[in-house]
Every structure is written in C-alpha cells, then in structure tokens.
Protein backbone atom coordinates (compact mmCIF):
# COMPACT_ATOMS: atom_id res chain seq x y z
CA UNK A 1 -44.34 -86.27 54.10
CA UNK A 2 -47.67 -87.29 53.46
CA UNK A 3 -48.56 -88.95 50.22
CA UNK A 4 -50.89 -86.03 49.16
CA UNK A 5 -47.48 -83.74 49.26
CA UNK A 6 -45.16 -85.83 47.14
CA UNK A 7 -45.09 -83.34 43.99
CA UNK A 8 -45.71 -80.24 46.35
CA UNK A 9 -42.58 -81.83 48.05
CA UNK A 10 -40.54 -82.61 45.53
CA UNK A 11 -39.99 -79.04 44.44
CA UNK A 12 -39.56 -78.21 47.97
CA UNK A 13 -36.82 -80.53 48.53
CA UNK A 14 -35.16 -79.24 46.03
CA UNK A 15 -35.19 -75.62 47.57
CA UNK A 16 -33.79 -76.92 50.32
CA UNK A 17 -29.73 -76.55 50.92
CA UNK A 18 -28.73 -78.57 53.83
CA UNK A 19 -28.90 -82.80 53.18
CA UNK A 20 -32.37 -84.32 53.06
CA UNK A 21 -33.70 -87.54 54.11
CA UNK A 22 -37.62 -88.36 52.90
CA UNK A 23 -39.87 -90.54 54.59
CA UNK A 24 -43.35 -90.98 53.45
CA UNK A 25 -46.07 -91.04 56.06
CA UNK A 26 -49.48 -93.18 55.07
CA UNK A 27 -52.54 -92.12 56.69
CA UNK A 28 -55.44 -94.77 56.88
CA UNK A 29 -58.69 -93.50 58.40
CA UNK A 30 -61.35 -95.50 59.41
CA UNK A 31 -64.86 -95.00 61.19
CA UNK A 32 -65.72 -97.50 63.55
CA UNK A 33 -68.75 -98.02 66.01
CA UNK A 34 -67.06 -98.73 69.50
CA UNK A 35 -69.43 -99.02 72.70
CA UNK A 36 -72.11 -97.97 70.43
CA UNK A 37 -70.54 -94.70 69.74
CA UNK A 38 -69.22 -93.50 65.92
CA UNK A 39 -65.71 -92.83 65.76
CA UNK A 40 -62.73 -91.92 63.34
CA UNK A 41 -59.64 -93.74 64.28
CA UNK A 42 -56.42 -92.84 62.44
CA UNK A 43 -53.26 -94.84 61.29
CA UNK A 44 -50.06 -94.39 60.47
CA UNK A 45 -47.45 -96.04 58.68
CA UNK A 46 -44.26 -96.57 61.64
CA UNK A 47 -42.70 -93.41 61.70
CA UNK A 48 -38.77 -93.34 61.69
CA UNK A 49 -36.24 -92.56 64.13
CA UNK A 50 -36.59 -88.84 64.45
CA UNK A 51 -34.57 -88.16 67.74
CA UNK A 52 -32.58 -85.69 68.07
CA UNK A 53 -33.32 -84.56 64.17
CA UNK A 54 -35.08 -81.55 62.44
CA UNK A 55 -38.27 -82.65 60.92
CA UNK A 56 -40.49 -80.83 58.44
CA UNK A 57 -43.83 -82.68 58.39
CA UNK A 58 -44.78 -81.80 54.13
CA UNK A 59 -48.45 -82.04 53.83
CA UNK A 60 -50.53 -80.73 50.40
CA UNK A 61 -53.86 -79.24 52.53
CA UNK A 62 -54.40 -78.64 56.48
CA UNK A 63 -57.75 -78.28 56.51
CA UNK A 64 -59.75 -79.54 59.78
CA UNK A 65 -56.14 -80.62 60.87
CA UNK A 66 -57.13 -83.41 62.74
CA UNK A 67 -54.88 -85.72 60.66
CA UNK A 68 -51.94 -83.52 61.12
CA UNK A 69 -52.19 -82.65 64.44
CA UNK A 70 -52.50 -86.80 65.47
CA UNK A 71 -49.38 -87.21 63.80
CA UNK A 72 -47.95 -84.43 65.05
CA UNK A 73 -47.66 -85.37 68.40
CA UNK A 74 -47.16 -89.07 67.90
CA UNK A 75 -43.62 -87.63 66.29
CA UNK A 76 -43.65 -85.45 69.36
CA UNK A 77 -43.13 -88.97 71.20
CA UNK A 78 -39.89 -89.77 69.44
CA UNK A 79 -38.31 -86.75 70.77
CA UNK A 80 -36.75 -84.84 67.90
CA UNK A 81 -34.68 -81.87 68.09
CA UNK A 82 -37.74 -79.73 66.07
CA UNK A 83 -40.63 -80.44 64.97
CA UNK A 84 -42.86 -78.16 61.91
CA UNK A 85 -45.36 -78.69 59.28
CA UNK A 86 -45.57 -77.32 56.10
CA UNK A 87 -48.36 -77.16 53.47
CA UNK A 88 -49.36 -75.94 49.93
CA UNK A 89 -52.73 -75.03 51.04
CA UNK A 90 -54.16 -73.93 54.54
CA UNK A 91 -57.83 -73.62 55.19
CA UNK A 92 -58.19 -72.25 58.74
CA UNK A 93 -61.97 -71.79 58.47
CA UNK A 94 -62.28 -75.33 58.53
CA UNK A 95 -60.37 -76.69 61.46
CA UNK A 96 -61.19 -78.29 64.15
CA UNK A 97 -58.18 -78.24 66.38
CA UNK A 98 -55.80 -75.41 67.51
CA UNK A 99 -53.16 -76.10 64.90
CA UNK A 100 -51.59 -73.38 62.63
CA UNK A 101 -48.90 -74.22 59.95
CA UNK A 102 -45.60 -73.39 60.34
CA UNK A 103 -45.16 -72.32 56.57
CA UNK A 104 -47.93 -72.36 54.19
CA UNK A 105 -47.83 -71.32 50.65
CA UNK A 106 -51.87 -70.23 49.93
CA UNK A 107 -54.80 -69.73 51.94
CA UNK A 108 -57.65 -71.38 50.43
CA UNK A 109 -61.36 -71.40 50.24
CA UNK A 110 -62.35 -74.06 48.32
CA UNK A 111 -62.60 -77.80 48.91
CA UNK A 112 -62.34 -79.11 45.78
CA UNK A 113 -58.68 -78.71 44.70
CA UNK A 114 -57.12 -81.11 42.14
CA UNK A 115 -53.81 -81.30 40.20
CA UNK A 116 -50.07 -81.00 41.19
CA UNK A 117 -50.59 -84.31 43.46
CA UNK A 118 -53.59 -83.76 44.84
CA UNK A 119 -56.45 -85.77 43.61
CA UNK A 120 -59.32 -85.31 42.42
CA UNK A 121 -62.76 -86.65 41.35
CA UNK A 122 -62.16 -91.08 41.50
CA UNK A 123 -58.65 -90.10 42.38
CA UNK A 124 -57.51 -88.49 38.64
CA UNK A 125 -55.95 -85.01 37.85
CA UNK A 126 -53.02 -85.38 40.39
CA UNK A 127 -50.74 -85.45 37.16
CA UNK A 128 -51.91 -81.97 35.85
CA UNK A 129 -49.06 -79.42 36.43
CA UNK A 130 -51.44 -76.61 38.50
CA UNK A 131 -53.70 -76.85 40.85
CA UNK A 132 -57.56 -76.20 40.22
CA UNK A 133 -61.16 -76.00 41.30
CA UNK A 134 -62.96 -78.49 39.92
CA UNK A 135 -66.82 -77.40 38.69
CA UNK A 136 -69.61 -78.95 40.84
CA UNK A 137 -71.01 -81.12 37.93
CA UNK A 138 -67.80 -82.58 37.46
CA UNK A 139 -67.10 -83.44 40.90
CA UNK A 140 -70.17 -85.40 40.65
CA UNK A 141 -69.82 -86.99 37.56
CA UNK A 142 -66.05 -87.01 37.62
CA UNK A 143 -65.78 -85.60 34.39
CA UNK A 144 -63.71 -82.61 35.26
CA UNK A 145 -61.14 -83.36 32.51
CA UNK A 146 -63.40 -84.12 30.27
CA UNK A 147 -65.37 -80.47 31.05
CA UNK A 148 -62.42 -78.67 30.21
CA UNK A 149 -61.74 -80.10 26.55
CA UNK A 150 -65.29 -79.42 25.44
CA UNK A 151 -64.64 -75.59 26.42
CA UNK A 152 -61.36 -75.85 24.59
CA UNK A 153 -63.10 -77.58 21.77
CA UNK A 154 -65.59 -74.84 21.47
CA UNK A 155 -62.91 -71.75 21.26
C-alpha cells in the first residue's frame, strides 16, 4: 500500500477474510533536468517478493495515475499470480495514462481532499476521521482547521 492509504487501508484489511500480509510502498518523486530536458523520475521503496501471490496495490487517490501505473508494472516484473489496485478516491478526468481502478470507493472532483490519511495543507488534517474539501483561503494559508472552529465558534 502506499503511505497515503494506510487509514483507508486499515479498515480495508479488516474487511478482508482470507490472511493478509502488508507491505508499505514509498514513493519519492523528483524533477530533474537530464540532456537539458525537464523530467519527473519516480522511486520506490524495494518491493517484496510477490511471485506467484495475489496483490492488491491500496492507494488513497488515482488521479493522473502516473504514480500508480509505474508501480504497477514494476510489480508486473516480479511475476505474481494477480495483480489490482484499489483506491478511496478516483479522479478519471485527470489522468494521464490508460489506467482504471480495479475497485474504487468515490469518484471525485476535487483536488483538495484532506482527512482520514490523506493530508492536507503543510501536511495536517490526516488525523480527522472524514474526508473533506478544504476552502481555497485555507489551502493557502493552511488554516483549514483553524477556518472551521471560527464557524463553530460563531453558531
């Protein structure tokens, strides 16, 4: 699973009859000039031995699915018996590669989701138990939390 996905995962997990084993997957992405060209490289963390296995790649948002779709065939590579990805939330208007989930839970529109392990503004919020939008100012100002209990306040 990929760090994003570890509360989104956890319930899953638990949903899930037959034994489990959990690996986490890193991702580290980097833009580098090479031949005076821009480009994104991606890394992973050394995946596992996966042959001959079932595999459910857990991820918390496909959204261009360039990320997913890398390490979706590098697993590919170690020859497992089945390979799928799952996500909490699938945004097909903004991929960029031929990639559709193979179980999603909600189609979403907007970019800025926070809460139930996915972070937010400066990386805060992933503790809050639901996921939400967080208003445009406080994206900015990373004050989303902080925008909330003032309306609360004012009730």
């Amino acid at each position: 699973m990929l760090d994003s996905a570890f509360v989104f995962a956890a319930d899953l997990i638990r949903r899930i009859s037959c034994p489990v084993v959990c690996h986490f997957v890193w991702a580290e992405i980097r833009d580098v000039q090479f031949s005076g060209h821009d480009r994104r490289e991606i890394y992973f963390s050394r995946p596992p031995r996966l042959e001959k296995r079932d595999v459910l790649v857990v991820d918390a948002i496909v959204q261009s699915g360039l990320t997913q779709d890398f390490l979706l065939k590098r697993l590919q590579e170690t020859r497992p018996r089945s390979l799928k990805l799952a996500t909490l939330f699938d945004k097909p208007s903004d991929r960029k590669v031929d990639l559709k989930p193979d179980y999603f839970c909600f189609a979403a529109a907007s970019k800025y989701l926070a809460g139930y392990g996915l972070a937010g503004s400066r990386g805060w919020y992933r503790n809050v138990p639901y996921v939400g939008v967080q208003p445009r100012r406080a994206r900015r100002l990373g004050l989303a939390g902080q925008a909330a209990t003032r309306k609360e306040r004012k009730r």
